[in-house]
PDB file of N, CA and C in Angstrom:
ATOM      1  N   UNK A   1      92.016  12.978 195.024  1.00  0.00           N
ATOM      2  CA  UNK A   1      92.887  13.384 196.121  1.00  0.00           C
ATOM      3  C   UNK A   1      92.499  14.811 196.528  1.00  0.00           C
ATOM      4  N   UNK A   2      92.453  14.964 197.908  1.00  0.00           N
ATOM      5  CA  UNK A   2      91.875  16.402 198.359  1.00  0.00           C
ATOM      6  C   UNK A   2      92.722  17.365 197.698  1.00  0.00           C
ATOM      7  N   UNK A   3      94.397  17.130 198.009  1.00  0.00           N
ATOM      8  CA  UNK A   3      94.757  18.332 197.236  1.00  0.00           C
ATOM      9  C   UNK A   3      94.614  19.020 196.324  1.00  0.00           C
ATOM     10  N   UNK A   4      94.200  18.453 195.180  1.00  0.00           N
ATOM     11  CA  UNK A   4      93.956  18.333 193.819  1.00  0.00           C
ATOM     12  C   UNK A   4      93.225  19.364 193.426  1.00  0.00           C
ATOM     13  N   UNK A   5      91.927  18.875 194.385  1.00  0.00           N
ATOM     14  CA  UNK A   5      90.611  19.610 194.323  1.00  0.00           C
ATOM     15  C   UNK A   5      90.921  21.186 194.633  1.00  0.00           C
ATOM     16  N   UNK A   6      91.927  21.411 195.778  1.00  0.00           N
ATOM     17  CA  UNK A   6      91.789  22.826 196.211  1.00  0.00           C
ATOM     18  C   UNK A   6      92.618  23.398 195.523  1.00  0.00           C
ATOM     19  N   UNK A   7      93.974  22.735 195.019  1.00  0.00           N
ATOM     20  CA  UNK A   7      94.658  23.444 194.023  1.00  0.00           C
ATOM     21  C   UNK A   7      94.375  24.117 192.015  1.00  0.00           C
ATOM     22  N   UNK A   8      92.732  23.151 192.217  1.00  0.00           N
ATOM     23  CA  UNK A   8      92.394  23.821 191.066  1.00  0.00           C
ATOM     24  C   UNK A   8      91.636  25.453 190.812  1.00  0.00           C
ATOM     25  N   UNK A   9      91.313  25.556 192.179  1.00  0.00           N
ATOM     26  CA  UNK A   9      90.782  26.746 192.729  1.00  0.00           C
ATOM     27  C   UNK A   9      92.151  28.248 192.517  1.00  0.00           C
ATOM     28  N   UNK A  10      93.421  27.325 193.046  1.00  0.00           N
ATOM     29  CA  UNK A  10      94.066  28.729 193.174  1.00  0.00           C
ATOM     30  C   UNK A  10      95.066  28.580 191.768  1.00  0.00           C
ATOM     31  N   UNK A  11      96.083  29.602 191.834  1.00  0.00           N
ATOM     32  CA  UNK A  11      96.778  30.428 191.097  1.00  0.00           C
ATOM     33  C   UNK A  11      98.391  29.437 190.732  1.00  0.00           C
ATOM     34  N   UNK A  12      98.643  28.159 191.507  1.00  0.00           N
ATOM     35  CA  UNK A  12      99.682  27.546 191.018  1.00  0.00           C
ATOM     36  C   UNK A  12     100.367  27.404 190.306  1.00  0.00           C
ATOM     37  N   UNK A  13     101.741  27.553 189.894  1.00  0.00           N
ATOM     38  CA  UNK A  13     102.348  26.754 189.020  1.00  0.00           C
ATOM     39  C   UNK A  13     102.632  25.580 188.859  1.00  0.00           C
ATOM     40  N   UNK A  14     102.543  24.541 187.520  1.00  0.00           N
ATOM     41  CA  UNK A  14     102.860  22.865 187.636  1.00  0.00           C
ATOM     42  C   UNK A  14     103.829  22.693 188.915  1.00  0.00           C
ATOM     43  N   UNK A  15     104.904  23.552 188.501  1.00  0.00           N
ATOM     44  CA  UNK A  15     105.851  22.552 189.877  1.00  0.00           C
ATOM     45  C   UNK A  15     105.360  22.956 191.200  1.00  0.00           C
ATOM     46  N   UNK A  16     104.471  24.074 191.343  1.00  0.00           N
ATOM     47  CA  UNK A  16     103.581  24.095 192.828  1.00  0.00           C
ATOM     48  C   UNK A  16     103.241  23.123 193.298  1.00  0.00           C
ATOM     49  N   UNK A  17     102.535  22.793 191.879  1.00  0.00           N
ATOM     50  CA  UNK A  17     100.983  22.063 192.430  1.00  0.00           C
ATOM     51  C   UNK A  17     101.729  20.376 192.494  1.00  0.00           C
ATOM     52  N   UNK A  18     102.933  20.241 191.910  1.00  0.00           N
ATOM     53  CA  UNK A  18     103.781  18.605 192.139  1.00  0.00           C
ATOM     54  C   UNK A  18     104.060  18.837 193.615  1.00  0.00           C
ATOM     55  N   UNK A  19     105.275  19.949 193.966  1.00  0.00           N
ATOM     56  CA  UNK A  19     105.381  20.260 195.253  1.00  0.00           C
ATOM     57  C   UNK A  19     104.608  20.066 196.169  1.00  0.00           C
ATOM     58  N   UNK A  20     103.233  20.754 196.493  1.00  0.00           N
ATOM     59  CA  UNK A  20     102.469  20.498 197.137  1.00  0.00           C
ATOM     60  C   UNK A  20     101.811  19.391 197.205  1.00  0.00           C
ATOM     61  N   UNK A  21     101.449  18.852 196.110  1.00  0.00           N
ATOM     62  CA  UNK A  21     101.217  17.197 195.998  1.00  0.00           C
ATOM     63  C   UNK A  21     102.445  16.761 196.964  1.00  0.00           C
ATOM     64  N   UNK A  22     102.946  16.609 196.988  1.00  0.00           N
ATOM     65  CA  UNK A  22     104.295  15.725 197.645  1.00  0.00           C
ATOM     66  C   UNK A  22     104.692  16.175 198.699  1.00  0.00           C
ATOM     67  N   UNK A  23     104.343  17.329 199.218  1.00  0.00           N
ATOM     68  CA  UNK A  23     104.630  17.943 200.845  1.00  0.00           C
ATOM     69  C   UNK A  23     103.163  16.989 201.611  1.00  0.00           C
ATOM     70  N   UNK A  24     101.698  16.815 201.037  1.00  0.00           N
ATOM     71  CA  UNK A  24     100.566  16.491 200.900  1.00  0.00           C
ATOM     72  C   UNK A  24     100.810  14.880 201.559  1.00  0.00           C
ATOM     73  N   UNK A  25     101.313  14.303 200.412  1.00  0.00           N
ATOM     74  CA  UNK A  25     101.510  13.166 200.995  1.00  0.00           C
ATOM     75  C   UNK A  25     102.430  12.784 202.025  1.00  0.00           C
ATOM     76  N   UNK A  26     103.505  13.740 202.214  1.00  0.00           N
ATOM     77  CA  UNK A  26     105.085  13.147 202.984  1.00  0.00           C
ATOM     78  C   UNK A  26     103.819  13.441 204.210  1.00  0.00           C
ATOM     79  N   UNK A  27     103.118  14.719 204.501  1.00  0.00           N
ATOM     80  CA  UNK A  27     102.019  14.825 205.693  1.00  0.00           C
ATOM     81  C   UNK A  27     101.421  13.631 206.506  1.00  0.00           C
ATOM     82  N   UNK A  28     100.476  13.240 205.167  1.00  0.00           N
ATOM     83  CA  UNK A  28      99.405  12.228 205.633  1.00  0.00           C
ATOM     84  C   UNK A  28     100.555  10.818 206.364  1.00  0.00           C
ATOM     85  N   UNK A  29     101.587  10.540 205.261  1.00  0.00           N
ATOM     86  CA  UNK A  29     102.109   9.416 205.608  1.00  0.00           C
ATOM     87  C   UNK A  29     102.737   9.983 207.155  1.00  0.00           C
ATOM     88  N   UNK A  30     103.037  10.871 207.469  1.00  0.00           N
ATOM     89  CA  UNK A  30     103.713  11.486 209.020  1.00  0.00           C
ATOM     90  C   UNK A  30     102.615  11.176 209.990  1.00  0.00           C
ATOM     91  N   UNK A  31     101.966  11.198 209.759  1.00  0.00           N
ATOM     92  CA  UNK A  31     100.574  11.292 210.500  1.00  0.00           C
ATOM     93  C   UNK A  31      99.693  10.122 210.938  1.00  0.00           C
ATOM     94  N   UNK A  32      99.946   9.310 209.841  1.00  0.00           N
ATOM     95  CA  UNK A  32      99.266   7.772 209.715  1.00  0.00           C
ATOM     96  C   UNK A  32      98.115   8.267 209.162  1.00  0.00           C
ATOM     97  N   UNK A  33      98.064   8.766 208.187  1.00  0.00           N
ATOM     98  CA  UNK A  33      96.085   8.934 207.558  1.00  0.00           C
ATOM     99  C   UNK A  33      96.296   8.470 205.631  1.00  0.00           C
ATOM    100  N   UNK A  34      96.182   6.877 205.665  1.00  0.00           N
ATOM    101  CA  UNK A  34      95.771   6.168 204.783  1.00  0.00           C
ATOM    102  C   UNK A  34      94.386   6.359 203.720  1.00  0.00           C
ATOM    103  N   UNK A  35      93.446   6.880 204.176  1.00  0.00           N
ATOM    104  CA  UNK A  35      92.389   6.541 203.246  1.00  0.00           C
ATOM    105  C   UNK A  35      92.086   8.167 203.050  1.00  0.00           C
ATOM    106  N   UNK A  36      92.044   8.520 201.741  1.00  0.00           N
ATOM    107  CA  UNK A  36      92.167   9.762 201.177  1.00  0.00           C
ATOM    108  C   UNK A  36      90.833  10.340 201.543  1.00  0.00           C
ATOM    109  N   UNK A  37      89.443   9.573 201.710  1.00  0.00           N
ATOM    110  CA  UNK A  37      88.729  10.310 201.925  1.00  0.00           C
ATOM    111  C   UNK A  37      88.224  10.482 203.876  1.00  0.00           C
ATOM    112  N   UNK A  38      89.212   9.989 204.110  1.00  0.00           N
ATOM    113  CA  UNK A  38      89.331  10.401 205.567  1.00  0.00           C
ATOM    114  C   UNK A  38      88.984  11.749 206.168  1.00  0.00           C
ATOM    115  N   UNK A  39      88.485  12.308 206.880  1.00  0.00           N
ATOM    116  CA  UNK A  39      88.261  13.914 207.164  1.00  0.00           C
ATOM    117  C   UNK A  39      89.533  14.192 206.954  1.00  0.00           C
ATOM    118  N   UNK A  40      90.679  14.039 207.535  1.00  0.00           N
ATOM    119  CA  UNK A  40      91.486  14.633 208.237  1.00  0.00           C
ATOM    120  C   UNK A  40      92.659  14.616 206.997  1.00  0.00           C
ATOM    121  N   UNK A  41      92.547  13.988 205.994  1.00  0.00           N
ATOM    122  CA  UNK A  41      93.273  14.002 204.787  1.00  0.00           C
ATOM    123  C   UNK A  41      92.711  15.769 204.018  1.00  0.00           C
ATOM    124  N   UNK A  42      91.083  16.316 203.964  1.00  0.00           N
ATOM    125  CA  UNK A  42      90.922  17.473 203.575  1.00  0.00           C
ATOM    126  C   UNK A  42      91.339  18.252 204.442  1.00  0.00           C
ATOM    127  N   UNK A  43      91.392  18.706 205.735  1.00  0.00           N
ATOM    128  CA  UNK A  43      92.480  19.473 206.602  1.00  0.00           C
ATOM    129  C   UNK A  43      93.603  19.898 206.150  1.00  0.00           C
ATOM    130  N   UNK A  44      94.417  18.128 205.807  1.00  0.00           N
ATOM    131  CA  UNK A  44      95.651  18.166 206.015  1.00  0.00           C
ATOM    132  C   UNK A  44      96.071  18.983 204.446  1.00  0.00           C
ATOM    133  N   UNK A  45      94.953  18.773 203.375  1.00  0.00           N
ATOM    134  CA  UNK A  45      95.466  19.388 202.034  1.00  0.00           C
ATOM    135  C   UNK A  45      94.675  21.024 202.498  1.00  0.00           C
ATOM    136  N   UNK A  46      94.030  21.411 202.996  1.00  0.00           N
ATOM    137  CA  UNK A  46      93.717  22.678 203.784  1.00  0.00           C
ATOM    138  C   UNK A  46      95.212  23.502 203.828  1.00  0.00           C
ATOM    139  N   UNK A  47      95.347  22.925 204.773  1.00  0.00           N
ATOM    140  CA  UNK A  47      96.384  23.444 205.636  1.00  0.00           C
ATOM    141  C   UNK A  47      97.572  23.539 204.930  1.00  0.00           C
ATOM    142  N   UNK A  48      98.369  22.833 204.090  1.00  0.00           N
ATOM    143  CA  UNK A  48      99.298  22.832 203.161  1.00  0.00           C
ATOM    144  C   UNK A  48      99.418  23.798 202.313  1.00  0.00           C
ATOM    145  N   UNK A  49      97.742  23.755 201.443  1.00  0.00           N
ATOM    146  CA  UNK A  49      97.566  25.190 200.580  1.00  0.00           C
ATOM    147  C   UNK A  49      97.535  26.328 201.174  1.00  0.00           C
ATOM    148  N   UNK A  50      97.257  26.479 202.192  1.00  0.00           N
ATOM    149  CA  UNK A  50      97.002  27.982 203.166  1.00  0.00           C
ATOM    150  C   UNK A  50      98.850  28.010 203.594  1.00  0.00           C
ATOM    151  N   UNK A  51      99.147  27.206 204.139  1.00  0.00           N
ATOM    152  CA  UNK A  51     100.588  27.311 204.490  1.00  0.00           C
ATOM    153  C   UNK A  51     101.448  27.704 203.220  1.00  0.00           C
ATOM    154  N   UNK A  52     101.299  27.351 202.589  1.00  0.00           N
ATOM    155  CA  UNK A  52     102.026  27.664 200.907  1.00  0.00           C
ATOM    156  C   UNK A  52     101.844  28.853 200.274  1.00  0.00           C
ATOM    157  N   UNK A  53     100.540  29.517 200.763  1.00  0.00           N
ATOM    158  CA  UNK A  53     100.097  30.435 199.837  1.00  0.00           C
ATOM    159  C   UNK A  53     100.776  31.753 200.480  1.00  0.00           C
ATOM    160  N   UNK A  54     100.749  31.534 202.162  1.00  0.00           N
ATOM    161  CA  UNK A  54     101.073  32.603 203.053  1.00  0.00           C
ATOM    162  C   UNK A  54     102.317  32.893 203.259  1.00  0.00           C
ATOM    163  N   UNK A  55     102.801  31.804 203.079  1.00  0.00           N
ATOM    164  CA  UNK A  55     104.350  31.723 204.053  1.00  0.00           C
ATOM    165  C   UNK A  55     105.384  30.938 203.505  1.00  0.00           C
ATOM    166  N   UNK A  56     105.606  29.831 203.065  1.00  0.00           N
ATOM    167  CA  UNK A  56     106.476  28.958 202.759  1.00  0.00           C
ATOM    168  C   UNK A  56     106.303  28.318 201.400  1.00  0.00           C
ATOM    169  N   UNK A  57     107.712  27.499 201.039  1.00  0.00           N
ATOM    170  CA  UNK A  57     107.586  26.918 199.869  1.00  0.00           C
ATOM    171  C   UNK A  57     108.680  25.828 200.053  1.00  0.00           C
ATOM    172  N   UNK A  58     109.474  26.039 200.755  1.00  0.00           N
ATOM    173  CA  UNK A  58     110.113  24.871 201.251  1.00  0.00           C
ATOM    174  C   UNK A  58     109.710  23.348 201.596  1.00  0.00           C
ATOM    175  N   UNK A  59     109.711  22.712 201.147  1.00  0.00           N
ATOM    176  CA  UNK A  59     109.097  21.303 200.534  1.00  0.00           C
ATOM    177  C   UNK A  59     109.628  20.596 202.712  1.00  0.00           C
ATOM    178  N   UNK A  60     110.104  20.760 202.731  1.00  0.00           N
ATOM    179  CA  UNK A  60     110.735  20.134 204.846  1.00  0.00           C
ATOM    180  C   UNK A  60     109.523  21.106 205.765  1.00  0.00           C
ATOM    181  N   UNK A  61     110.179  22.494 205.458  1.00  0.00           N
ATOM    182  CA  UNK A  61     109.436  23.494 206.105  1.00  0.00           C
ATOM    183  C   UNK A  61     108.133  23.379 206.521  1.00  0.00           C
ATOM    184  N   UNK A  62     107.560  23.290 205.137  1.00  0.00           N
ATOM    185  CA  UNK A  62     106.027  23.354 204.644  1.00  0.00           C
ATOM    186  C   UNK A  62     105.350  22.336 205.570  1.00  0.00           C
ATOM    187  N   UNK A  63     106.023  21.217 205.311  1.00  0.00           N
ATOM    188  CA  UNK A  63     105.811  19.821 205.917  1.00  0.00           C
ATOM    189  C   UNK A  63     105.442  19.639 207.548  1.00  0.00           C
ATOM    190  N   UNK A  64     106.704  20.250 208.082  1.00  0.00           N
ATOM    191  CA  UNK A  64     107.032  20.668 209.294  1.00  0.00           C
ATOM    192  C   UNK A  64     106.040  21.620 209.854  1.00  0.00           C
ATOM    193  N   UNK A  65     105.390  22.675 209.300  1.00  0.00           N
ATOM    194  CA  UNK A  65     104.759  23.228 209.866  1.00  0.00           C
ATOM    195  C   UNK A  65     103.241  22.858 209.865  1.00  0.00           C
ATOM    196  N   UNK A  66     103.210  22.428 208.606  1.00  0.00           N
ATOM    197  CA  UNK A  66     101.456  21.973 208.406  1.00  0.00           C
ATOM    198  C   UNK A  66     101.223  20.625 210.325  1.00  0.00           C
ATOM    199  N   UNK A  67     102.630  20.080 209.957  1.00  0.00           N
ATOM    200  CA  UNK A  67     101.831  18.909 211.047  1.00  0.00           C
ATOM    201  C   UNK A  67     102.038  19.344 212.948  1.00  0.00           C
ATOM    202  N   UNK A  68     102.767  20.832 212.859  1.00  0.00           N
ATOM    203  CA  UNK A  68     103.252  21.864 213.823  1.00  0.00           C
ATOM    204  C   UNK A  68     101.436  22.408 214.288  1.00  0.00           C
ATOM    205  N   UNK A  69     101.031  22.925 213.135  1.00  0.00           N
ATOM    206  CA  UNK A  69      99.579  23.799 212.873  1.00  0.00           C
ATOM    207  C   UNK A  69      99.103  22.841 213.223  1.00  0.00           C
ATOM    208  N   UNK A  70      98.400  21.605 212.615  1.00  0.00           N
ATOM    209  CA  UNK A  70      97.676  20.727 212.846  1.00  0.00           C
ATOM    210  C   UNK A  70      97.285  19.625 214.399  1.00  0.00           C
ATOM    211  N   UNK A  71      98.893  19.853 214.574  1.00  0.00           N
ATOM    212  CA  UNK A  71      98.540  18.948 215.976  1.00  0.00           C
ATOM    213  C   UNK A  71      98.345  19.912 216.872  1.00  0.00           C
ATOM    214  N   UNK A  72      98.895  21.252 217.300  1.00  0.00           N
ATOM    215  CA  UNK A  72      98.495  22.252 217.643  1.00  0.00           C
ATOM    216  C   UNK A  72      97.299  22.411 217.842  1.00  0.00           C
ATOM    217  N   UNK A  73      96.378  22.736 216.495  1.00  0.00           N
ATOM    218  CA  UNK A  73      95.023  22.831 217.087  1.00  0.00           C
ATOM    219  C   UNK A  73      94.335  21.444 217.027  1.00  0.00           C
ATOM    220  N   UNK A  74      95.076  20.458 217.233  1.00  0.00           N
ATOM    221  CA  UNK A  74      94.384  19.458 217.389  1.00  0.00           C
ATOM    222  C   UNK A  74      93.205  18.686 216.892  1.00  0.00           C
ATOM    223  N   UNK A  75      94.099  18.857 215.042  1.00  0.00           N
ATOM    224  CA  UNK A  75      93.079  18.297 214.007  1.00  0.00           C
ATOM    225  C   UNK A  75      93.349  17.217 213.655  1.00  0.00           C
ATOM    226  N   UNK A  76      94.443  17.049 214.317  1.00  0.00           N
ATOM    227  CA  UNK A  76      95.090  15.308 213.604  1.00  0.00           C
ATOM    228  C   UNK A  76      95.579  14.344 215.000  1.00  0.00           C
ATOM    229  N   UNK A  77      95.656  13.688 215.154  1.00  0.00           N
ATOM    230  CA  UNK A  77      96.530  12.735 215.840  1.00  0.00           C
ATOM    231  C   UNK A  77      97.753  11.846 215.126  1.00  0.00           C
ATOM    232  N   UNK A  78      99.171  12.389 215.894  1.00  0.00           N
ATOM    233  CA  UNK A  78     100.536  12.192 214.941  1.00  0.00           C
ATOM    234  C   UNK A  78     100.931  10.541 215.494  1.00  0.00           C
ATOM    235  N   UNK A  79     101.139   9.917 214.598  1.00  0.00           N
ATOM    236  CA  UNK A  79     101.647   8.282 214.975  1.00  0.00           C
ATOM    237  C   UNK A  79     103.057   8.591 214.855  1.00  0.00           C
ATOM    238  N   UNK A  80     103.830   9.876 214.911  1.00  0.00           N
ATOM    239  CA  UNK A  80     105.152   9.714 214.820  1.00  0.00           C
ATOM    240  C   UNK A  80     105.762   9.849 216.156  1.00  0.00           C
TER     241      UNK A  80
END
């Protein structure tokens, strides 16, 4: 799972790195992006960790903004 990968890089705590796992997925499933090695699944765990690290920790928030950022610059296309 992309997240995985980038969260071994940084400074997390376990319940971060569950958190973010699970903001990660509530994403992809918002989004419609099924197959983990999809481009747009490493973005979407991109963007989560950068959003987390900078600004938020709020498990809605986080969520909310990654797919705010994302469709914004127009890295994803939202099926919601």
């Amino acid at each position: 799972m992309a997240i995985y990968r980038l969260l071994r890089r940084g400074v997390f705590e376990p319940d971060d790195v569950r958190l973010l796992a699970t903001v990660y997925e509530k994403v992809l499933g918002t989004v419609g992006v099924v197959d983990r090695k999809d481009p747009r699944a490493e973005l979407i765990a991109k963007k989560v960790v950068q959003l987390a690290q900078a600004v938020e920790r709020d498990p809605e928030c986080l969520k909310d903004l990654a797919i705010e950022e994302l469709q914004q610059s127009r890295d994803i296309a939202s099926n919601s």
